[in-house]
Protein backbone atom coordinates (compact mmCIF):
# COMPACT_ATOMS: atom_id res chain seq x y z
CA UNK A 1 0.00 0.00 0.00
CA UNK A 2 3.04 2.05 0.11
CA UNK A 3 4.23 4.43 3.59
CA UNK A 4 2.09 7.60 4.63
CA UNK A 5 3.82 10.96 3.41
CA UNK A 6 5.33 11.74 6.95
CA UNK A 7 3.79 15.75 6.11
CA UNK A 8 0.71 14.69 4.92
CA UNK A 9 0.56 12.21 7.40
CA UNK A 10 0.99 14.63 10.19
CA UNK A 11 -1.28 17.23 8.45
CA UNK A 12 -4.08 14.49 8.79
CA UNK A 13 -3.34 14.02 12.61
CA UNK A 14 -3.79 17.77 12.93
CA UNK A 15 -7.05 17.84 11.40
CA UNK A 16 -8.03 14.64 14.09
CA UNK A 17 -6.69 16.61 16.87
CA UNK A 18 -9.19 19.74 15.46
CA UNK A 19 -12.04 17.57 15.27
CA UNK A 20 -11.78 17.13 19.45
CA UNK A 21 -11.06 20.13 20.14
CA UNK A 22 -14.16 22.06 18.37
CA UNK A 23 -15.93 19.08 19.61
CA UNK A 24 -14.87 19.83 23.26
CA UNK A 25 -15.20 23.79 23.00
CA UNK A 26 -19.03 22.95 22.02
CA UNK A 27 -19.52 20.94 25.09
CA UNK A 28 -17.75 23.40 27.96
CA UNK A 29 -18.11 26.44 26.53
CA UNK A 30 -20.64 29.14 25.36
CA UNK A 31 -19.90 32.56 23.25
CA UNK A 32 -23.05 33.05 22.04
CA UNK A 33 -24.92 36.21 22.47
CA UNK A 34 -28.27 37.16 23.08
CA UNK A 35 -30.71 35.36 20.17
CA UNK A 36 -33.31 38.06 18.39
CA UNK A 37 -36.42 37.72 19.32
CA UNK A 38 -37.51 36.25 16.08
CA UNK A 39 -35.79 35.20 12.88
CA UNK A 40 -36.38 33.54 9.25
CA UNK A 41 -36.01 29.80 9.61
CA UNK A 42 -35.11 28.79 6.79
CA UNK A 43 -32.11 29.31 4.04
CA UNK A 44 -30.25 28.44 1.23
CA UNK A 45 -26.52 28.11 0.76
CA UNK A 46 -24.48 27.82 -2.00
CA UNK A 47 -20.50 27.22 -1.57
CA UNK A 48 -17.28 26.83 -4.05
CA UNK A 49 -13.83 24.96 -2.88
CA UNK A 50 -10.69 24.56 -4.10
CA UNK A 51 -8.21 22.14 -2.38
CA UNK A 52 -5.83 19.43 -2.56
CA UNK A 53 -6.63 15.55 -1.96
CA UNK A 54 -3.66 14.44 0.74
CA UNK A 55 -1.66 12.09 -0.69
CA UNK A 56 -1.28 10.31 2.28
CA UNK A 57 0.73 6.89 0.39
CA UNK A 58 3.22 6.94 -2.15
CA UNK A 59 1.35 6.66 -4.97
CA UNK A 60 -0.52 9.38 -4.82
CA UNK A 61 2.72 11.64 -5.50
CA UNK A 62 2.47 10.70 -9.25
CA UNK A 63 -0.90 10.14 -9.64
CA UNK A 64 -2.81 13.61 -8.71
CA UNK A 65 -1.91 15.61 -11.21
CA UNK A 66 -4.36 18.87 -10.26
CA UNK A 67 -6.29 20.58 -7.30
CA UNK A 68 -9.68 19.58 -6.28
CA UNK A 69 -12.57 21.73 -7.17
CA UNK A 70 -16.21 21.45 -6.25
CA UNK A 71 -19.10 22.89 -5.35
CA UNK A 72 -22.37 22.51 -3.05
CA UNK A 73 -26.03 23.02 -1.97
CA UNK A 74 -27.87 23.23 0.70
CA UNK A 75 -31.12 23.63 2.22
CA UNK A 76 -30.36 25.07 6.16
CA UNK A 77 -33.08 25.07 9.01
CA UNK A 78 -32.84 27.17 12.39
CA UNK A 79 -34.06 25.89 15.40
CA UNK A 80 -36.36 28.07 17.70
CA UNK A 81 -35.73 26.75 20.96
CA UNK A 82 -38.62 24.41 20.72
CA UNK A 83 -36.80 21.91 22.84
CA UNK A 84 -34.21 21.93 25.54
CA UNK A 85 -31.63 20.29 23.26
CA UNK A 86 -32.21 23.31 21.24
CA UNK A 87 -31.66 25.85 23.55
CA UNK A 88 -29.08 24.24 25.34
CA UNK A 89 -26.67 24.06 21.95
CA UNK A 90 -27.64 27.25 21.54
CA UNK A 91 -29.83 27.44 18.67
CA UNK A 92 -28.33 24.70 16.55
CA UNK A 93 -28.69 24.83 12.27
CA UNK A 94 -29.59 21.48 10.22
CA UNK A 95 -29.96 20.38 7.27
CA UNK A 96 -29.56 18.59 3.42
CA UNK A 97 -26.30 19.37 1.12
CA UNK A 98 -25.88 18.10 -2.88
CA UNK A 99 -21.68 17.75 -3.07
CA UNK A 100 -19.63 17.41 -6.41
CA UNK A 101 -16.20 17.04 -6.38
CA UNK A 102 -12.85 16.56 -8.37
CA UNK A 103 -10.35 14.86 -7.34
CA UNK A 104 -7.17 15.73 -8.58
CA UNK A 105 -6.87 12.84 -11.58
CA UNK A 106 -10.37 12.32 -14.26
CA UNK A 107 -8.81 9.42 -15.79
CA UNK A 108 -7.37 7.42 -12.66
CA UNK A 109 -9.90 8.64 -9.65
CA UNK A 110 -12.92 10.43 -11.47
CA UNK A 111 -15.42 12.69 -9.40
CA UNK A 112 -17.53 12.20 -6.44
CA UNK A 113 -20.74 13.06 -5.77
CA UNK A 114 -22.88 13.35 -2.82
CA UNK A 115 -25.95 13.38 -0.47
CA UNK A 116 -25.72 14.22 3.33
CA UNK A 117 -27.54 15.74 6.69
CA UNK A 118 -25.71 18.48 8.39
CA UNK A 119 -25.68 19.80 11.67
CA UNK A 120 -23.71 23.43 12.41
CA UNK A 121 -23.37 25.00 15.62
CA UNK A 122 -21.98 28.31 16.90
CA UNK A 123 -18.78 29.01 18.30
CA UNK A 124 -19.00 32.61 18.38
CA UNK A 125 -23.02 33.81 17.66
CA UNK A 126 -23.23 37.83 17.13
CA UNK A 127 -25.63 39.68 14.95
CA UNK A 128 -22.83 40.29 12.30
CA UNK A 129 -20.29 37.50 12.68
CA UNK A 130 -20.19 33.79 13.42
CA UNK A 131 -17.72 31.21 13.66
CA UNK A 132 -19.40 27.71 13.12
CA UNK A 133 -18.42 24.50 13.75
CA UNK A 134 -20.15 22.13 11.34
CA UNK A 135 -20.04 18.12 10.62
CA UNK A 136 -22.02 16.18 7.66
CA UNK A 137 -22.01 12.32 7.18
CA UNK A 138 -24.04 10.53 4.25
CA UNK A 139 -23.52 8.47 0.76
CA UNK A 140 -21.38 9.12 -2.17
CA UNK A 141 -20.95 8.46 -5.54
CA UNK A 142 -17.59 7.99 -7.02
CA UNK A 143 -17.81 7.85 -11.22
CA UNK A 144 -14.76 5.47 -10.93
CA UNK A 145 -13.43 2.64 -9.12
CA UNK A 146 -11.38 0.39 -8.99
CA UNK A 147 -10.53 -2.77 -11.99
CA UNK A 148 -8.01 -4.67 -12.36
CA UNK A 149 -8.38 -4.19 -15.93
CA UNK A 150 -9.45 -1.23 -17.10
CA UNK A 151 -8.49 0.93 -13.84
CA UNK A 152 -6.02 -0.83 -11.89
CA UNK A 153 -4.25 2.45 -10.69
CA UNK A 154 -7.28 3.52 -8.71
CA UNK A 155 -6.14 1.25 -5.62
CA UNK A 156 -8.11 4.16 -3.09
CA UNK A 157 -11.78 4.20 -4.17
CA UNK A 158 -12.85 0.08 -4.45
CA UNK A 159 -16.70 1.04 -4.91
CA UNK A 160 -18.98 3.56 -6.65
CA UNK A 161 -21.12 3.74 -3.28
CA UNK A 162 -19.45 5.00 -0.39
CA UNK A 163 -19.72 6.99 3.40
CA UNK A 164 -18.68 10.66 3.10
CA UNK A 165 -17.59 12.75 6.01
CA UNK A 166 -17.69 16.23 6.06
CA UNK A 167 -16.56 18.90 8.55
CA UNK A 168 -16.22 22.34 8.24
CA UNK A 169 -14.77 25.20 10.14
CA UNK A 170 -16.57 28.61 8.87
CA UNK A 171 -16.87 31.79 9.37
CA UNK A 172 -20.36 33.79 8.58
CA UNK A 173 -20.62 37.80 8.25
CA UNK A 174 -23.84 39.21 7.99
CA UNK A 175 -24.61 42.14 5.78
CA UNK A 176 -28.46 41.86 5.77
CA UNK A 177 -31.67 39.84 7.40
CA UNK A 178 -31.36 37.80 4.52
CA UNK A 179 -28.16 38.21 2.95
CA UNK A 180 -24.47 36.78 4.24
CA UNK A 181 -21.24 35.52 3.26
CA UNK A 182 -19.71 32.30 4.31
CA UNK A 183 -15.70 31.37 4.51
CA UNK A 184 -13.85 28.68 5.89
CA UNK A 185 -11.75 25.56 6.00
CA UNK A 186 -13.75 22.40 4.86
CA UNK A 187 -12.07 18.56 5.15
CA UNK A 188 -13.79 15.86 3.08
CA UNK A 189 -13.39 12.13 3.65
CA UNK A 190 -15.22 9.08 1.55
CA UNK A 191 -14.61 5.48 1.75
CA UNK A 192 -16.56 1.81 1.50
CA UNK A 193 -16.07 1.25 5.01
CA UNK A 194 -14.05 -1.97 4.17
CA UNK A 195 -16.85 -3.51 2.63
CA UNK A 196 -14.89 -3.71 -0.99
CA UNK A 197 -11.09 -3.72 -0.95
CA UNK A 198 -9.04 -1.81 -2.03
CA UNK A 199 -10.30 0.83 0.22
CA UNK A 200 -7.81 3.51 1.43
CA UNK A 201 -10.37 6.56 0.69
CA UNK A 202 -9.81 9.80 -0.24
CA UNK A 203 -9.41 13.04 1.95
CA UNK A 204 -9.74 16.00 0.45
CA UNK A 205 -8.95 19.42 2.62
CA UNK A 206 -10.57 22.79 1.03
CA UNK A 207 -11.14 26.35 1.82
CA UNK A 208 -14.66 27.78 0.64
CA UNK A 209 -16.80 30.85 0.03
CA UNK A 210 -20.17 30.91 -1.23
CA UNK A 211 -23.59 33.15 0.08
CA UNK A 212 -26.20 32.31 2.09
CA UNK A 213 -29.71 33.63 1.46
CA UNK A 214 -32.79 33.47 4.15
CA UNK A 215 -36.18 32.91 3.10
CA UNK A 216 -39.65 31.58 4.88
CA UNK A 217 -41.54 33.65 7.52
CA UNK A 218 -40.32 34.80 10.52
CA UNK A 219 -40.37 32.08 13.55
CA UNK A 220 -40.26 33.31 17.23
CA UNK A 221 -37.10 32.36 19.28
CA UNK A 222 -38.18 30.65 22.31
CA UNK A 223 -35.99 31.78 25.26
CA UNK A 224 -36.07 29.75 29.07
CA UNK A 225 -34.14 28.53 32.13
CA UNK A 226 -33.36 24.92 31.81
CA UNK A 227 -32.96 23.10 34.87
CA UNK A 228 -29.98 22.38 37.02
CA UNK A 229 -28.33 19.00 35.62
CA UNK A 230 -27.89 15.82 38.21
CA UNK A 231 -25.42 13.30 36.95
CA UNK A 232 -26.71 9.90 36.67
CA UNK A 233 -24.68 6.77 35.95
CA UNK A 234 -25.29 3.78 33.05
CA UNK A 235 -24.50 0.41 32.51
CA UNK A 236 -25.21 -1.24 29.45
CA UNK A 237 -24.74 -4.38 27.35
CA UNK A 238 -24.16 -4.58 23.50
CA UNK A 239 -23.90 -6.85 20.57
CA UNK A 240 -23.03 -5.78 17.03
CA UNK A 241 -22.69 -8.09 14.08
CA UNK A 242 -20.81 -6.76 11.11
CA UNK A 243 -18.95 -8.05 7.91
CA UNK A 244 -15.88 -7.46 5.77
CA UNK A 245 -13.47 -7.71 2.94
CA UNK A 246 -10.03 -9.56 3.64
CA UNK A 247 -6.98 -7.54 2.55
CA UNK A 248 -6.55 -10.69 0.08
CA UNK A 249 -8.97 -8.90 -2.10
CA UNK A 250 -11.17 -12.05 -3.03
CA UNK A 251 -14.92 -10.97 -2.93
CA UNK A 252 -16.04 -13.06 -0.14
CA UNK A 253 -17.52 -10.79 2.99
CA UNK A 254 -16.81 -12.34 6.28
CA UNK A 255 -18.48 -12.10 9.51
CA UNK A 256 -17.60 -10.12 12.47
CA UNK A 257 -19.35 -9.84 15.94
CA UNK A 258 -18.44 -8.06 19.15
CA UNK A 259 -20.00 -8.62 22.34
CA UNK A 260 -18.92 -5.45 24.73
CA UNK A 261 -20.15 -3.63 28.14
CA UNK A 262 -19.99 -0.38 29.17
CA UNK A 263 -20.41 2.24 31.87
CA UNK A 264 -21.28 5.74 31.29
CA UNK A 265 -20.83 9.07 33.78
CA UNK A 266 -23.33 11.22 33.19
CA UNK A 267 -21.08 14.10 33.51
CA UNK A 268 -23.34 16.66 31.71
CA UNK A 269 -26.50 16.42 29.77
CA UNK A 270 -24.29 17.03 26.53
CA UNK A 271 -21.43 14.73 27.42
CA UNK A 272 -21.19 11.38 29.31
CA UNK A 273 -17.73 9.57 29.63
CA UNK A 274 -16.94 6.23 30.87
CA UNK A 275 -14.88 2.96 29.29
CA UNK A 276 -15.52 -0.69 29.12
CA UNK A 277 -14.78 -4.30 28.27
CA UNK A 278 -14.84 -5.61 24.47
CA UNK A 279 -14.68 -9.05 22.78
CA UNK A 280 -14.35 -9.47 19.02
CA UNK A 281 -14.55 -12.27 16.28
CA UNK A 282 -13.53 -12.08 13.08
CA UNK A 283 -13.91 -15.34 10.75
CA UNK A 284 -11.56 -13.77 8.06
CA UNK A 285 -8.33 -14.25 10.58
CA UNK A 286 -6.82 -16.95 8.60
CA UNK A 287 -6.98 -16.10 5.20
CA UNK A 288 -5.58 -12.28 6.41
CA UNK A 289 -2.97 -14.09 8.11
CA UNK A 290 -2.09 -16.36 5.05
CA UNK A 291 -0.99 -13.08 2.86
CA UNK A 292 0.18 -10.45 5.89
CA UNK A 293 1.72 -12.81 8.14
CA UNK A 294 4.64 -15.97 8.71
CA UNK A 295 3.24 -16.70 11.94
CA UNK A 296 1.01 -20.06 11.97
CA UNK A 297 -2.43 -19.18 12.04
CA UNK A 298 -4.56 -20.73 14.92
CA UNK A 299 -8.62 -20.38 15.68
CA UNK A 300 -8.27 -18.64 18.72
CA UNK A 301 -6.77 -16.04 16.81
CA UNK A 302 -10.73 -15.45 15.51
CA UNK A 303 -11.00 -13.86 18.88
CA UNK A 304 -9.56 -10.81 20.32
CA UNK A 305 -10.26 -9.22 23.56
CA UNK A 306 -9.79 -5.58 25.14
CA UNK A 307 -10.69 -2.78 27.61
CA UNK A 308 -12.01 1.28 26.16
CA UNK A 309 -12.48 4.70 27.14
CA UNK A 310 -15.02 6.10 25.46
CA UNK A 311 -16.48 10.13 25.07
CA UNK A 312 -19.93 10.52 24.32
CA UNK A 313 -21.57 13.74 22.77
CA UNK A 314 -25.49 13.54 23.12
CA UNK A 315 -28.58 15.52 21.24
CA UNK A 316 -31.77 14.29 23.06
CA UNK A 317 -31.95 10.50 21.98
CA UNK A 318 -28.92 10.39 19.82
CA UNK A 319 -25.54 10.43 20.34
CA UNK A 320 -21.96 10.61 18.46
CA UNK A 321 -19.10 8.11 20.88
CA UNK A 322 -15.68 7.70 20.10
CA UNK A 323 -13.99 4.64 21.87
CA UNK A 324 -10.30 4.28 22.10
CA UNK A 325 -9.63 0.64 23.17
CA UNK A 326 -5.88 -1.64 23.67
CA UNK A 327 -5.74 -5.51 23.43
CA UNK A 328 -5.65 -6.97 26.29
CA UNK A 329 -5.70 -10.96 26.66
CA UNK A 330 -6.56 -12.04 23.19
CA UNK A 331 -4.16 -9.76 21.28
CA UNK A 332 -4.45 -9.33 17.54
CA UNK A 333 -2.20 -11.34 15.71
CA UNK A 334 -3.45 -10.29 12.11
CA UNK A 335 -2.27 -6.62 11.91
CA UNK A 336 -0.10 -6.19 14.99
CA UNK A 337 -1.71 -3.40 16.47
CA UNK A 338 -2.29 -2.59 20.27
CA UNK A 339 -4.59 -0.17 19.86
CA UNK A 340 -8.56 -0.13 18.28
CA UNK A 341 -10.92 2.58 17.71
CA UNK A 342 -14.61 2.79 17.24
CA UNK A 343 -16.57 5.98 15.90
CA UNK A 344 -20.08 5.22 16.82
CA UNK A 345 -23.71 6.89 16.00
CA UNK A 346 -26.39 5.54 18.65
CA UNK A 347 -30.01 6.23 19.12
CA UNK A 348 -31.81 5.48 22.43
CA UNK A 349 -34.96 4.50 20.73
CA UNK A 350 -36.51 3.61 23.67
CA UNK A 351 -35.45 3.64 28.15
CA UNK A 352 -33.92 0.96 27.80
CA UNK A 353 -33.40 -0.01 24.15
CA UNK A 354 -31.26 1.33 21.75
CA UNK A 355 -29.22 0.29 18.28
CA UNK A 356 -26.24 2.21 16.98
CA UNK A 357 -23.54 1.87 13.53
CA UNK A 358 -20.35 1.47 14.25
CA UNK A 359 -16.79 1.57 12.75
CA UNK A 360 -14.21 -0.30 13.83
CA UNK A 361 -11.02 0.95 12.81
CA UNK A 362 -6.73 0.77 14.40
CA UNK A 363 -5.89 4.46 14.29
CA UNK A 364 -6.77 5.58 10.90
CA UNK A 365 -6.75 2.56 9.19
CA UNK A 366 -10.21 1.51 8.63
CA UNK A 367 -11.16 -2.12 9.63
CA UNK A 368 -14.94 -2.82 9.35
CA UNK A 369 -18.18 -1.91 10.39
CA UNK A 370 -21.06 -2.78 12.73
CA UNK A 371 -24.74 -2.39 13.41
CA UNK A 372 -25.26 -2.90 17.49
CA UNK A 373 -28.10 -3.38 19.42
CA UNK A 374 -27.95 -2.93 22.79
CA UNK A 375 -29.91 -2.65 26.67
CA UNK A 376 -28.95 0.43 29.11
CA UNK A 377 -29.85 1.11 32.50
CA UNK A 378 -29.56 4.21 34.30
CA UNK A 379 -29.67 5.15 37.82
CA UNK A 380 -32.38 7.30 39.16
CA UNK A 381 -31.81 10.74 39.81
């Protein structure tokens, strides 16, 4: 697959280390001012980019030959205050963006295009400047992929269907009630999620402009105390079967399970933080371990084992947890690594029921993904 660019590489750490710190000035802090009174709901948003995809292996030195360019869509909706999850993110914007993209190489990579939900919140809220913080996750389109005949260069993007990640960091200035300008940084991400090989993805980092227009009626903003939080703890139980592609390349999709518990502080009503205990199979050990490694392959290497911190960022009934997890016991044998990861997406669909998507993944190298269901318990307040 060829060694990470050591800039590139550490540019993409940088951006990681971005993504927890916006996400962690969102949970302690607040710089917004006081909201108007009332305010058009509804808007529409049009932005340019112009970037460069990080070549992150080898290849990509020779093989992106220009800049990225694209362009987007949206349709944005305010919130009102309706709800306490609304007032306590202070007023949080939503909604639906249409993404093209180039990506540095027609022949070799093609373009991308995309569909995704949105959510932006405020870092800084006045009436004539705002700094937003903004993340998008949906499905893209990539025109090309890869074949071993026709396109066997294109060893990043294995599938026309794949996840895209967006987050932005922008700023907004205000000239009107329903005129403004938006700038910022924008970093792009799309992959199969391991579920067609090859698969080391694209990322894409941008800067953008484009204008932002208001339209709709007028909606009051709905302004009142919230009550005092108590912390409450959680215990719950989870099982997620999942499947994936060996590095081998054949087309077979193997089954992967993980059984895991975990406890949750609920340290405030935005974030609860906790760890727990994990135990994963993976059926495709031996034939991974028949191409990436000389050591003898044994069944109990199906089976690895492992403890987890874990951060969790709530809105009402949903949630976005990151997990950062070592081996411990049953070690992994097929890659080496010490360390796992899981990004995870959860909904609490009922008090004591919930089912989430996971990815798996060691650092940033993807491994596969899972759909959980689980059973929580809380303490009483």
């Amino acid at each position: 697959m060829g060694k990470p660019g050591s800039l590139f590489s550490y540019i993409y750490l940088q951006m990681k280390k971005l993504y927890f710190l916006f996400t962690a000035i969102i949970v302690f802090t607040n710089f917004t001012v006081a909201q108007p009174d009332s305010s058009k709901t509804l808007s529409i948003r049009t932005n340019l980019f112009s970037g460069v995809v990080l070549p992150e292996y080898n290849f990509y030195d020779y093989l992106i030959q220009k800049p990225a360019f694209g362009m987007e869509c949206s349709l944005t909706k305010k919130t009102t205050g309706k709800t306490m999850w609304e007032q306590l993110y202070k007023y949080p914007e939503y909604g639906l963006t249409f993404f093209y993209t180039s990506i540095g190489n027609k022949n070799v990579f093609g373009n991308e295009l995309a569909i995704f939900p949105y959510v932006k919140t405020f870092l800084i809220n006045t009436s004539i400047f705002k700094l937003t913080n903004e993340f998008g996750l949906g499905l893209g389109y990539a025109t090309k992929k890869f074949d071993i005949k026709t396109d066997y260069e294109n060893v990043a993007i294995g599938s026309h269907f794949n996840i895209h990640f967006n987050y932005k960091l922008g700023t907004t200035w205000v000239f009107t009630r329903n005129f403004s300008l938006s700038t910022g940084l924008s970093f792009t991400h799309f992959s199969n999620a391991n579920m067609a090989e090859p698969n080391l993805g694209i990322n894409i980092v941008s800067v953008f402009a484009g204008v932002n227009y208001a339209i709709g009626q007028k909606s009051e903003i709905k302004k009142q105390e919230l009550e005092k939080h108590k912390p409450k703890q959680e215990l719950a139980f989870v099982y997620a079967p999942g499947g994936r592609h060996s590095r081998a390349l054949d087309s077979k999709v193997y089954f992967t399970s993980s059984i895991s518990i975990e406890y949750k502080y609920h340290l405030k009503r935005k974030l609860h933080i906790g760890g727990g205990l994990d135990l994963f199979y993976d059926s495709s050990s031996k034939v991974e371990m028949s191409v990436s490694s000389n050591e003898p392959y044994k069944s109990i290497y199906d089976y690895k084992s492992g403890i987890h911190i874990s951060q969790e960022i709530l809105y009402d009934r949903f949630s976005v947890i990151l997990q950062e997890g070592v081996y411990v016991g049953l070690i992994d044998h097929i890659n080496g690594s010490y360390f796992y990861n899981r990004a995870i997406l959860r909904w609490k669909f009922t008090n004591h029921f919930f089912m989430n998507i996971s990815m798996k993944s060691h650092l940033n190298i993807l491994d596969y993904p899972e759909l959980g269901f689980g059973y929580y318990i809380t303490s009483k307040k």
